[in-house]
Protein backbone atom coordinates (compact mmCIF):
# COMPACT_ATOMS: atom_id res chain seq x y z
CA UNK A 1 256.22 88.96 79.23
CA UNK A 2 253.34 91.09 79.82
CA UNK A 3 253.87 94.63 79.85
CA UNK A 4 252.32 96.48 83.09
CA UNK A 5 248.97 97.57 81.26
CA UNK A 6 248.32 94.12 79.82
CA UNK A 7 248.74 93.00 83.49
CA UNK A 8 246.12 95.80 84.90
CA UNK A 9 243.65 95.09 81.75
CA UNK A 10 243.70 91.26 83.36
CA UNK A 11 243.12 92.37 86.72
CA UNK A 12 240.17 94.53 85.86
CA UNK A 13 238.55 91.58 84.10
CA UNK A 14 239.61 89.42 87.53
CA UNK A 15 237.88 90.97 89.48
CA UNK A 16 234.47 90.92 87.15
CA UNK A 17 235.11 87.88 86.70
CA UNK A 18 235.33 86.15 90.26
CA UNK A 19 233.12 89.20 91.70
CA UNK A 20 235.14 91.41 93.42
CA UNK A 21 233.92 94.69 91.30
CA UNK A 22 231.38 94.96 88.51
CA UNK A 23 230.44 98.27 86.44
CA UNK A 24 227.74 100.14 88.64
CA UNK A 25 224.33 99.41 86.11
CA UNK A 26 225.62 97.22 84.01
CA UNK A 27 222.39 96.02 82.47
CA UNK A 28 221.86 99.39 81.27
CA UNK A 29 225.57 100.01 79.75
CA UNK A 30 226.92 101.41 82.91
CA UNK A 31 227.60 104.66 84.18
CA UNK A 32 231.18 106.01 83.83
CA UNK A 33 233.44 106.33 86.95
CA UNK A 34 231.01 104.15 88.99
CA UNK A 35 231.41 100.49 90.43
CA UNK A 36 229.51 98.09 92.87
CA UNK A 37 231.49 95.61 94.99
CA UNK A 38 230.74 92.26 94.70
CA UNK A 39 230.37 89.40 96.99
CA UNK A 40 233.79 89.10 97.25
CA UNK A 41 235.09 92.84 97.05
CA UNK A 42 232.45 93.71 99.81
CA UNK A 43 234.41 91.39 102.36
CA UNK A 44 237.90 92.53 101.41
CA UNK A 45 236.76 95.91 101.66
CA UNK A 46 235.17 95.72 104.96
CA UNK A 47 238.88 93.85 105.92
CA UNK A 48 240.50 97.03 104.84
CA UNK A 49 237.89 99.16 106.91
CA UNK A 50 238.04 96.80 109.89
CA UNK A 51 242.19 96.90 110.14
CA UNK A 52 241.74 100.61 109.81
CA UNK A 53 239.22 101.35 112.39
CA UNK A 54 240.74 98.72 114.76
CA UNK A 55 244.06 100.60 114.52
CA UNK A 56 242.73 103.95 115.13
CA UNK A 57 240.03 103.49 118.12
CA UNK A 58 241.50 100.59 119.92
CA UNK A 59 244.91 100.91 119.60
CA UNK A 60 244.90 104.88 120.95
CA UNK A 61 242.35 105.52 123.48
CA UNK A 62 242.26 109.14 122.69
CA UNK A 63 240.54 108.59 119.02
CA UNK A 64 237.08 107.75 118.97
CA UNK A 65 234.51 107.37 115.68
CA UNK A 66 231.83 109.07 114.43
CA UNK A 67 229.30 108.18 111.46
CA UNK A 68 228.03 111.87 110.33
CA UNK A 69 225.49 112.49 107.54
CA UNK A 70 226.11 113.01 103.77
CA UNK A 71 223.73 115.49 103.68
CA UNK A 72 225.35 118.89 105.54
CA UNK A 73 224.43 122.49 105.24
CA UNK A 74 225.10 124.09 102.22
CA UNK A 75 227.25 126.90 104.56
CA UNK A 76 229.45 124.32 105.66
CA UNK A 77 230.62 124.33 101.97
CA UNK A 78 231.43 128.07 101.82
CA UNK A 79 232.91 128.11 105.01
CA UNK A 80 235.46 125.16 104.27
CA UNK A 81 236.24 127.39 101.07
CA UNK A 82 234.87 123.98 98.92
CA UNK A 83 232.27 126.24 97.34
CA UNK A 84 234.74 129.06 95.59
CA UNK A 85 238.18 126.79 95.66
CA UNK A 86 237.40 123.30 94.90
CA UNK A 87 238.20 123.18 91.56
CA UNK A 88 240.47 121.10 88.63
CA UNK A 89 242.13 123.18 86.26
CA UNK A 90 240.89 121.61 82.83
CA UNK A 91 242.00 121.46 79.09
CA UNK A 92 240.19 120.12 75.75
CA UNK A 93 241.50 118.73 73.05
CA UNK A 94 239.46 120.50 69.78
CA UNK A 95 240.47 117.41 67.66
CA UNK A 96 239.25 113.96 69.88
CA UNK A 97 236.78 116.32 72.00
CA UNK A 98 238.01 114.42 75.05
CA UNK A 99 239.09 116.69 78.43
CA UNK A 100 241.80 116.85 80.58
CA UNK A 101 242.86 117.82 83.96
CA UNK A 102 246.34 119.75 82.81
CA UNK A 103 247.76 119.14 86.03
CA UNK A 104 247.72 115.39 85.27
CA UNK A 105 248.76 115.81 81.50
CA UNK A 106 252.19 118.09 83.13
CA UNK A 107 252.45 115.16 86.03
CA UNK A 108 252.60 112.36 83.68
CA UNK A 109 255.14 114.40 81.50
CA UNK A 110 257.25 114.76 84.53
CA UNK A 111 256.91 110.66 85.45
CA UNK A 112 258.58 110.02 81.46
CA UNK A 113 261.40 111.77 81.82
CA UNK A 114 261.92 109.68 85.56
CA UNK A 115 261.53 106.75 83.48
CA UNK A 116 264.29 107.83 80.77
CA UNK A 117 266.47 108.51 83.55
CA UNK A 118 265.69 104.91 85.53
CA UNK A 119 266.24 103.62 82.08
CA UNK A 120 269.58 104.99 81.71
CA UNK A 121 270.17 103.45 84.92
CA UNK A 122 268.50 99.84 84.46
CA UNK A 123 270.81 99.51 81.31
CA UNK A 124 274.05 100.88 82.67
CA UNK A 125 273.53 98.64 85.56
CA UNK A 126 273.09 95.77 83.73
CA UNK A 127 276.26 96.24 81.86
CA UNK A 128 278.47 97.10 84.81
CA UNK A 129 277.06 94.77 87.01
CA UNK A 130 278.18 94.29 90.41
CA UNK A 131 281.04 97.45 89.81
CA UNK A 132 277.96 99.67 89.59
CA UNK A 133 278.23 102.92 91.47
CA UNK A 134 274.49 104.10 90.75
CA UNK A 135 274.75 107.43 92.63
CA UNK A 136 277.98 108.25 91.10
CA UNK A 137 276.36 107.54 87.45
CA UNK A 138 273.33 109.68 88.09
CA UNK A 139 275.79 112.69 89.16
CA UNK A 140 278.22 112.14 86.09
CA UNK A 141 276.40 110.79 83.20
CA UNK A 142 275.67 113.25 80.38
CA UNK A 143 272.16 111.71 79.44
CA UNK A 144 271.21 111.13 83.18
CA UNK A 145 272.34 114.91 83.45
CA UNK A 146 270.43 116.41 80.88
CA UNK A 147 267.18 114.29 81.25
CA UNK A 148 267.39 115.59 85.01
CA UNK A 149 267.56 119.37 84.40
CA UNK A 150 264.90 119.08 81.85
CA UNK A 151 262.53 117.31 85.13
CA UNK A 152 264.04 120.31 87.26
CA UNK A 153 262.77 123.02 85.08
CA UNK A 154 259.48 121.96 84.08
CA UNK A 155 258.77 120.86 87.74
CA UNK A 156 259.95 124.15 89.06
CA UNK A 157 257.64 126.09 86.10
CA UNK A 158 254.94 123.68 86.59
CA UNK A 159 254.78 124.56 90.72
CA UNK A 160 254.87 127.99 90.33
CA UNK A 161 252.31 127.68 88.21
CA UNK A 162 249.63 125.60 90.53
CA UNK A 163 251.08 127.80 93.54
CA UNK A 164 249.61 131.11 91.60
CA UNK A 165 246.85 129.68 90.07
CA UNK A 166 248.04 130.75 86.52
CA UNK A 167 245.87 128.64 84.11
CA UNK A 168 247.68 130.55 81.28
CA UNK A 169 250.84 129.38 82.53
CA UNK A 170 249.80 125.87 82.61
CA UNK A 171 248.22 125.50 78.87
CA UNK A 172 252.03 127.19 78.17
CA UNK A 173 253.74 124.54 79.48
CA UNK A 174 251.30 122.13 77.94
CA UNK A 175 252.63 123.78 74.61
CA UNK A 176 256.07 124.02 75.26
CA UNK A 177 256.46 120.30 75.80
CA UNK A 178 254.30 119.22 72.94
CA UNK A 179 252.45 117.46 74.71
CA UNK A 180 249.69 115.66 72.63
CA UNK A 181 246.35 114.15 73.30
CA UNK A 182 246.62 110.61 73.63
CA UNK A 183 243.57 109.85 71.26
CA UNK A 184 243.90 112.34 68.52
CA UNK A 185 248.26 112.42 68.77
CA UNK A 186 247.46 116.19 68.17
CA UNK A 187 248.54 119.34 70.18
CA UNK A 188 245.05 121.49 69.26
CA UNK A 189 244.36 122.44 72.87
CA UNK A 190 241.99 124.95 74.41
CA UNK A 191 242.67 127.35 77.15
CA UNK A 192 242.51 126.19 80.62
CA UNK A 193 239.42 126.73 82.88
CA UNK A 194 238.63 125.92 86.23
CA UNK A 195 235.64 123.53 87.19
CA UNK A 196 234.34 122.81 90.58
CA UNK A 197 233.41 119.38 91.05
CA UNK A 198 230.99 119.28 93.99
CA UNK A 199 227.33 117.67 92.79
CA UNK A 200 224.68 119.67 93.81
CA UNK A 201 220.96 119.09 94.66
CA UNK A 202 217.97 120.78 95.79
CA UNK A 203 216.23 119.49 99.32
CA UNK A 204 212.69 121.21 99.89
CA UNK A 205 208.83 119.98 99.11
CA UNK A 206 208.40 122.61 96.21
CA UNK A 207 210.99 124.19 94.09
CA UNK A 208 210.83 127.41 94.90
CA UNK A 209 211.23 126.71 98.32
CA UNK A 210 214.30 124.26 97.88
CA UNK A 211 217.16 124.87 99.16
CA UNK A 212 220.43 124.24 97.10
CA UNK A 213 222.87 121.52 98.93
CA UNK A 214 225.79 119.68 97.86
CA UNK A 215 226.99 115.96 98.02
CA UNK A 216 230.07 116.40 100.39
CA UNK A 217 233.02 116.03 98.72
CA UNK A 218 235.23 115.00 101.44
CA UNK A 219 234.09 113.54 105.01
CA UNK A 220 236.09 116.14 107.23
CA UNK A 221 233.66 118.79 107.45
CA UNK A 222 231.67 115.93 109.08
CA UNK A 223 233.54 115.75 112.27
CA UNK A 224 234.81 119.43 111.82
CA UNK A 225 231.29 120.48 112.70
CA UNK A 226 230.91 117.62 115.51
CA UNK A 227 234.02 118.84 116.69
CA UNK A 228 232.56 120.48 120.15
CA UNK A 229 229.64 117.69 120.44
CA UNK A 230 232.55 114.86 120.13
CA UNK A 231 234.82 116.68 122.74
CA UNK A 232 231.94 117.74 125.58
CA UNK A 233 230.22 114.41 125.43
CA UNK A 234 233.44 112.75 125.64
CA UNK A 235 235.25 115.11 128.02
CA UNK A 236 238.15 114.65 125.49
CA UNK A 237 241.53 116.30 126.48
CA UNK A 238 243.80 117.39 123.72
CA UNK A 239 245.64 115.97 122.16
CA UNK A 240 242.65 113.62 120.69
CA UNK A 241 241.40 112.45 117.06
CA UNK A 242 238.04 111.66 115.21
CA UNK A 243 237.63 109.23 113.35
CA UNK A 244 235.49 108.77 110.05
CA UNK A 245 234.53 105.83 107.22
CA UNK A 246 231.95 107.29 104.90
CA UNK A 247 231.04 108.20 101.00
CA UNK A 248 232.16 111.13 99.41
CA UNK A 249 231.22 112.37 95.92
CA UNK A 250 233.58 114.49 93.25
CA UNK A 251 231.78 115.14 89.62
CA UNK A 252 235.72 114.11 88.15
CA UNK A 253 235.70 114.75 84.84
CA UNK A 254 238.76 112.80 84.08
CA UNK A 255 238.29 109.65 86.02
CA UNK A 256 239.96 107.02 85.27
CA UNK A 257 242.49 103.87 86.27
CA UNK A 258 239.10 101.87 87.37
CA UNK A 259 238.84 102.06 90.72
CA UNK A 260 241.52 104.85 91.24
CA UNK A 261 239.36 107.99 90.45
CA UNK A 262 236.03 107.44 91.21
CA UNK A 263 232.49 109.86 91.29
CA UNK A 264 231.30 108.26 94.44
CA UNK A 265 234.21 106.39 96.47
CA UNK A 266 234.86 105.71 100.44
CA UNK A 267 237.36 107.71 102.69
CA UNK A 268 238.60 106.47 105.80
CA UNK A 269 239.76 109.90 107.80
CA UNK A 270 240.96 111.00 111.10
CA UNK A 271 241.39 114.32 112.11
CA UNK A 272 243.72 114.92 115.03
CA UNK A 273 243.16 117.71 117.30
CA UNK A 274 246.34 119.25 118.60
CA UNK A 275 247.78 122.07 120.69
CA UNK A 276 248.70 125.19 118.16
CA UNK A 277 252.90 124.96 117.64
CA UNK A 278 253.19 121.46 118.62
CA UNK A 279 251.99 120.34 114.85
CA UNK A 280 254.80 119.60 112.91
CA UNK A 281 255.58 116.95 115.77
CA UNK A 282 252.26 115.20 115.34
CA UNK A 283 252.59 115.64 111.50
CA UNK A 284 255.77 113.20 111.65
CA UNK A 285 254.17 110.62 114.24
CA UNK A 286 251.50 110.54 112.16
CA UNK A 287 253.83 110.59 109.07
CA UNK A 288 255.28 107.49 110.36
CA UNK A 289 252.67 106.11 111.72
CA UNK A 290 250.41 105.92 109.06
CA UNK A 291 253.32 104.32 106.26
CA UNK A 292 253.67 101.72 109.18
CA UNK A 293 249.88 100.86 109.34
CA UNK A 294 250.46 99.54 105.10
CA UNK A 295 253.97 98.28 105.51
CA UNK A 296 252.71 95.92 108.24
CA UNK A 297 250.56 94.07 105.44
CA UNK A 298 253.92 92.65 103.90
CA UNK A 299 253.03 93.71 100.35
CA UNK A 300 256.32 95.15 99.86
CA UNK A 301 258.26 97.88 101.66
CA UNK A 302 259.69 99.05 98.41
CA UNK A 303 256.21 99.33 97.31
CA UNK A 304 256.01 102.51 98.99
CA UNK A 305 257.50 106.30 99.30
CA UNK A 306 256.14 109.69 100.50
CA UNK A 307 255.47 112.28 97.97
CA UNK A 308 255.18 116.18 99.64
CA UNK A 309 252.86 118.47 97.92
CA UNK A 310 254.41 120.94 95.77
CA UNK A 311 251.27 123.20 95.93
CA UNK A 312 249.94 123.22 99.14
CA UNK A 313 245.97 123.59 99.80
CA UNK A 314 244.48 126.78 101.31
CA UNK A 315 244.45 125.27 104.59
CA UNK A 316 247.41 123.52 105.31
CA UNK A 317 251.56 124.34 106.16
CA UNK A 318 252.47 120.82 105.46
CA UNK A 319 250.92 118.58 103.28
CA UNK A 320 252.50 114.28 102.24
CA UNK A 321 251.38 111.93 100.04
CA UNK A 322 252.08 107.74 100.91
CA UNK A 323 251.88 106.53 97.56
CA UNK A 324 251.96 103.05 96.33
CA UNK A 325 253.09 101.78 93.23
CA UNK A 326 250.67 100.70 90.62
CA UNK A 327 251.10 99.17 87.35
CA UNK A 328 250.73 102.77 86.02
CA UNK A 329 253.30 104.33 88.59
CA UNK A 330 253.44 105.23 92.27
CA UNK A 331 249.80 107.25 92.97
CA UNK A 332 248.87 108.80 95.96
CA UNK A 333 247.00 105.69 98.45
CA UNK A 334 247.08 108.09 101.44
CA UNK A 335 247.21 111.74 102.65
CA UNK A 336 248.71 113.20 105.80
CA UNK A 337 247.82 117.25 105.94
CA UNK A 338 248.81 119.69 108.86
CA UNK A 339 245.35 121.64 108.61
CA UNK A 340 246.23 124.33 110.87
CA UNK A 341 243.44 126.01 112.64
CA UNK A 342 241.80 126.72 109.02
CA UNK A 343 238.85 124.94 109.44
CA UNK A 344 237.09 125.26 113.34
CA UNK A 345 238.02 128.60 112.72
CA UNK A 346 236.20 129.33 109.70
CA UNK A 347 233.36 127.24 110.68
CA UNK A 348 233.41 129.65 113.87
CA UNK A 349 233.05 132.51 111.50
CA UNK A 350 230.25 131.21 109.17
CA UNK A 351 228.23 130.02 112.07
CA UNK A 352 228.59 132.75 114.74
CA UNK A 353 229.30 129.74 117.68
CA UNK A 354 232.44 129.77 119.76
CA UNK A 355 234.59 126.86 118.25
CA UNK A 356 237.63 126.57 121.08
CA UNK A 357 239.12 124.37 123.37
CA UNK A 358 239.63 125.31 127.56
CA UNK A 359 243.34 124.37 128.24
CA UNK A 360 242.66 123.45 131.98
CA UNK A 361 246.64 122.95 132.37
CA UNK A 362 247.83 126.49 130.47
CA UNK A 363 244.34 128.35 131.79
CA UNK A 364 243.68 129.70 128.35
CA UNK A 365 241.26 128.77 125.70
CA UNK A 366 242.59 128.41 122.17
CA UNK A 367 241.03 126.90 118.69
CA UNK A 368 243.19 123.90 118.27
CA UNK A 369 245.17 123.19 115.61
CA UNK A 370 244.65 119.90 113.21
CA UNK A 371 246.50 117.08 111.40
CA UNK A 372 244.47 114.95 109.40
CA UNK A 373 245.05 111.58 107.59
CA UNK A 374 242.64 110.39 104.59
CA UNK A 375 242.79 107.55 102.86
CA UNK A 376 240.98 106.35 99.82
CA UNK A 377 239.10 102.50 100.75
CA UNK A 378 238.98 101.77 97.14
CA UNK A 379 242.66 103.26 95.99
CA UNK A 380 243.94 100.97 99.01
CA UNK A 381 241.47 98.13 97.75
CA UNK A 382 243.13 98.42 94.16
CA UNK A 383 246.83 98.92 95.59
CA UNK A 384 246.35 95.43 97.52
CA UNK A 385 244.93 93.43 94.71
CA UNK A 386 247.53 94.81 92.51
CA UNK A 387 250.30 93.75 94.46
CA UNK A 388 248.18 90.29 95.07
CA UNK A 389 247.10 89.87 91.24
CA UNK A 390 250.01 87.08 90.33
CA UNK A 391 250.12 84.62 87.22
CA UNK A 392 252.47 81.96 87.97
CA UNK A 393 254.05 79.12 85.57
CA UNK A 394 253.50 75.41 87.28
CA UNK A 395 255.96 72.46 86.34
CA UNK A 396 254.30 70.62 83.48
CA UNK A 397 253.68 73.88 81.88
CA UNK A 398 250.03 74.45 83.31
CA UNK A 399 249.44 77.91 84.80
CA UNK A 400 247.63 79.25 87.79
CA UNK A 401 246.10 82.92 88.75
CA UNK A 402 246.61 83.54 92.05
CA UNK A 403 245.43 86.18 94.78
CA UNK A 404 248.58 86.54 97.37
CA UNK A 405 246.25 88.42 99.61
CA UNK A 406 247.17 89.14 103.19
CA UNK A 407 245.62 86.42 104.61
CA UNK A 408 243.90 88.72 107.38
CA UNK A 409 242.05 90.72 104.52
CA UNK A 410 241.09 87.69 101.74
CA UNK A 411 237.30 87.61 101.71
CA UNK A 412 237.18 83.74 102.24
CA UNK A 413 239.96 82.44 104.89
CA UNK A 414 238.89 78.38 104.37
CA UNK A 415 237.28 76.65 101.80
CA UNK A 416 236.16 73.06 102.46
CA UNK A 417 235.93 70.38 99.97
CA UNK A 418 234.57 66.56 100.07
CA UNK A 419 237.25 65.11 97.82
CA UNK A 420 233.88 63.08 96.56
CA UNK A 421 230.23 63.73 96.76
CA UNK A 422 229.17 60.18 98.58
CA UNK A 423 230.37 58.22 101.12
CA UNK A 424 229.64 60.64 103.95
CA UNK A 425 232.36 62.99 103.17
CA UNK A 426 229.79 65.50 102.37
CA UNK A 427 228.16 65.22 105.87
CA UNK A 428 231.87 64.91 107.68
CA UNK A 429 232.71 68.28 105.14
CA UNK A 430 229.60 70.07 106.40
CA UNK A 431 230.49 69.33 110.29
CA UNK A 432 233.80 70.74 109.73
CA UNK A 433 232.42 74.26 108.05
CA UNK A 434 230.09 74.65 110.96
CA UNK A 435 232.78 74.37 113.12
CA UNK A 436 234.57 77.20 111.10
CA UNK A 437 232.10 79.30 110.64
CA UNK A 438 231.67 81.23 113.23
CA UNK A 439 234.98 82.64 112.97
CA UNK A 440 235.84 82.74 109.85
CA UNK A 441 234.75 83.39 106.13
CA UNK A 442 234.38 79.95 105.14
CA UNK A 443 232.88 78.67 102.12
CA UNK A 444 232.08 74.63 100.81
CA UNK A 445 232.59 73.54 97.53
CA UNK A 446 231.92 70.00 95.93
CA UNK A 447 231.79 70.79 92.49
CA UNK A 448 234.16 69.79 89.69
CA UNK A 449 237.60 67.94 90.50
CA UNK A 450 239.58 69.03 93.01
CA UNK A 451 242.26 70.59 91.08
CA UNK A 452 239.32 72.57 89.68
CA UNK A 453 238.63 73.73 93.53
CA UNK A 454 241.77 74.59 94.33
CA UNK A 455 242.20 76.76 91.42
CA UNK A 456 239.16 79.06 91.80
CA UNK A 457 239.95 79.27 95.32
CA UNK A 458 243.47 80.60 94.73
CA UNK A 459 241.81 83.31 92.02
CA UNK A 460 239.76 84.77 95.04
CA UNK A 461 242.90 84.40 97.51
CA UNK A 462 241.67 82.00 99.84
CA UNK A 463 244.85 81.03 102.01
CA UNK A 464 243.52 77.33 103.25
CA UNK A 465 241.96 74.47 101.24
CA UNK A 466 240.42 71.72 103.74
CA UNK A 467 239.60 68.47 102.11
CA UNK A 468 237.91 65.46 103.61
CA UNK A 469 238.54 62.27 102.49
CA UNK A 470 238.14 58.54 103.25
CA UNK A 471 240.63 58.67 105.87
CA UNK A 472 239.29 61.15 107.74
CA UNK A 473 236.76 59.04 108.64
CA UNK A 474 238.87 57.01 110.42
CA UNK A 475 242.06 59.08 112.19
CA UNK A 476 240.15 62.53 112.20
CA UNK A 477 242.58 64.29 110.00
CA UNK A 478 242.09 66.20 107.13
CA UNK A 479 244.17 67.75 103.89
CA UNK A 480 244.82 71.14 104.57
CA UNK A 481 246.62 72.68 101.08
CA UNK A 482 248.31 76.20 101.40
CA UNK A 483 247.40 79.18 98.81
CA UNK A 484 250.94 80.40 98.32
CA UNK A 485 253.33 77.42 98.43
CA UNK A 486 250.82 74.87 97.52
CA UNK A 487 252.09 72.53 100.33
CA UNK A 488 249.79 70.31 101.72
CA UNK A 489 249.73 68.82 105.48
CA UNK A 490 247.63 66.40 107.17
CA UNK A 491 246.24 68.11 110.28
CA UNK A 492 243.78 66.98 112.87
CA UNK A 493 240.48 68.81 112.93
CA UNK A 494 240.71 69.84 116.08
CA UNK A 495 243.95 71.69 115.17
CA UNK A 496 242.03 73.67 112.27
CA UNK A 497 240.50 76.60 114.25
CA UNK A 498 244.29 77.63 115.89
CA UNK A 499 246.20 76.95 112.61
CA UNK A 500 243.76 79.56 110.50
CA UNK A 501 243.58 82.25 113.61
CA UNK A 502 246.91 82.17 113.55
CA UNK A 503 247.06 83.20 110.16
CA UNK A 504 244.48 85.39 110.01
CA UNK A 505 244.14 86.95 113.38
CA UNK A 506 244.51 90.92 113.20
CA UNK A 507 245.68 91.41 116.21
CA UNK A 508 249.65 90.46 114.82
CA UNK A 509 249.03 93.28 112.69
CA UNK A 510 248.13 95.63 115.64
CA UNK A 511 251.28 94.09 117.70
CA UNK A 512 253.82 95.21 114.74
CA UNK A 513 252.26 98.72 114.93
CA UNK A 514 252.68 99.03 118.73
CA UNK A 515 255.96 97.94 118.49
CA UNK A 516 258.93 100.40 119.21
């Protein structure tokens, strides 16, 4: 059995392999942290961006898009407090030279005494079987017990010390749980200093007349600033959102996980706009809301929990995590932040212009209040082919590597084969793809047997397999073989176009998020 990093290691080389991601510059050794989507990952990608959008701006008429610019002024920085606070607490080993973020090194301290305790549990269940009280052995068993106050101290150390800032504090803990490097296996660390992780860059004809700007970090500020543009052109009542799909940039010194932590990655973000008091309503629609939108793509309910922030950023007074979990542990897919009135007030400050709303039903002008919900394209891109990545044992011992993608986001929905290359099943296979086409990613493919078809089609999760044969010459029927079960059913070509929008149709999706 493959342990859980094995699995990961395979995936990374899957999607290489059948071009879903390849190392940004390859040809030139790469550069770290940075990836290009392939032909494949594009279209699964702009699946994930499409079901988000669609959700947001048609499903509530009171969210509408924007597409700002990368490029913003370099005050919009220092007002969103990105310029003095957006920094990782870091540590170096002296030994391997490698660095750290110490908050991670503490977090994934934290997540190994959770598995000791799950542990504890896994085997005790296993030996009581179905007698097993598991609440009552997590509240009596002296192991369980101990390993649990352990996690209670150090997390209650470890989020005082985020909460105050106290680097000290944090290479202490670092200390006191011996933590060790996982290259040198030694405990020789450095102090802990903060580093911000904007990129900067100069824009100007002559350098002494450049200015200094920054590659935005995070797409908010985008529709922050848009804020009164968005609402006047619109004549947008509160409560009303904003909605954003763009690039952001973070110089991460510790990236890592592939896709996970990236330099330059894609955030899909709305930002709600909300009468002041009425936010910790909003902040549990959208709560729920939001942990709907990925349960809906059947990948496992279990899959998923909320995680709330321990330290809480500058801005906010609530703060969740959705996290998914990943063959290294549940990681953060998705955050949901109460913003408060942090940021159209600040930018009010910085830029002197009266950032406020005109309550025509209380009479009174007030700067509204915000939640916001961010999500990560290519975290969500990893968390669905990681739940997706399967390799499954056939009878007569052969083995398959299959992609059980959500049929509504697989980058090819039909692939159609001439079971030979004469006979005018080539012609008949090419009438039947232009009848497709249109409407769905659909691909041909006569090479190689069709076993060997079917196989690279299931690698890249393509749900139907159409095959033309000698018979469908004559009754107008073809093979139509299905990704996940294999099944295959003779269906008449005019039947095709219903049988794959019915599979692959987004708008069930929206119906299960409308629903009650």
């Amino acid at each position: 059995m493959a342990t859980q990093e094995e699995t990961f290691k395979k995936l990374v080389a899957h999607c290489k392999e059948y071009g879903f991601v390849f190392p940004s510059s390859e040809i030139y050794d790469g550069l770290g942290a940075v990836y290009d989507y392939g032909q494949n990952g594009v279209e699964l990608k702009n699946n994930i961006k499409r079901y988000w959008w669609d959700s947001m701006t048609l499903l509530h008429e009171n969210i509408v898009g924007i597409d700002a610019a990368i490029f913003m002024h370099p005050t919009t920085w220092k007002a969103s407090g990105h310029v003095d606070a957006f920094n990782d607490p870091l540590i170096d080993n002296r030994d391997s030279k490698k660095r750290y973020r110490a908050d991670v090194l503490i977090e994934d301290q934290l997540a190994k005494i959770e598995e000791k305790i799950n542990k504890e549990v896994e085997k005790a269940a296993k030996r009581f079987g179905d007698s097993f009280d598991e609440t009552m052995f997590r509240q009596t068993n002296p192991r369980v017990l101990e390993h649990q106050e352990h996690w209670n101290q150090l997390h209650e150390r470890y989020s005082k010390a985020m909460n105050a800032n106290d680097l000290a504090e944090l290479k202490q803990i670092i200390l006191d749980e011996e933590i060790v490097c996982p290259i040198s296996g030694t405990r020789n660390w450095t102090d802990v200093r903060q580093f911000n992780l904007m990129f900067q860059t100069e824009m100007g004809s002559t350098a002494d007349g450049a200015m200094k700007i920054y590659l935005r970090p995070e797409t908010a500020q985008g529709i922050f600033v848009n804020y009164l543009n968005v609402q006047k052109t619109g004549r947008m009542k509160i409560p009303f959102g904003i909605a954003q799909i763009g690039k952001a940039f973070r110089n991460e010194i510790v990236a890592r996980q592939f896709v996970f932590r990236m330099r330059e990655f894609e955030q899909m973000e709305m930002q709600f706009f909300i009468k002041p008091g009425t936010e910790m309503e909003w902040f549990k629609h959208w709560k729920e809301f939001r942990l709907k939108w990925h349960k809906a793509l059947g990948l496992g309910d279990e899959k998923y929990r909320f995680h709330d922030h321990e330290k809480l950023a500058h801005y906010a007074n609530a703060a969740t995590d959705i996290e998914f979990l990943m063959p290294f542990g549940f990681k953060e897919v998705e955050g949901i932040h109460s913003r408060t009135n942090f940021d159209l007030s600040q930018h009010a400050k910085y830029s002197g212009k009266k950032i406020e709303y005109f309550d025509p039903e209380l009479n009174e002008s007030y700067t509204p209040f915000v939640i916001e919900t961010s999500i990560g394209v290519d975290r969500m891109f990893l968390s669905i082919m990681c739940a997706a990545y399967k390799e499954e044992k056939l009878e007569g011992g052969d083995t398959r590597v299959v992609l059980n993608l959500p049929p509504v986001l697989a980058p090819v929905k039909a692939c159609v084969m001439p079971l030979v290359k004469k006979d005018g099943l080539p012609e008949k296979a090419r009438e039947v793809m232009d009848m497709l086409k249109f409407d769905f990613k659909t691909t041909y493919d006569e090479k190689d047997s069709i076993g060997k078809r079917y196989r690279r089609q299931d690698a890249i999760g393509t749900p139907f397999c159409i095959t033309i044969d000698h018979d469908t010459l004559n009754d107008g029927c073809v093979t139509v073989r299905y990704r996940d079960t294999m099944a295959q059913d003779r269906v008449k070509i005019e039947d095709l176009h219903e049988l794959i929008r019915k599979a692959v149709d987004m708008k069930q999706l929206y119906r299960k998020l409308m629903e009650a």
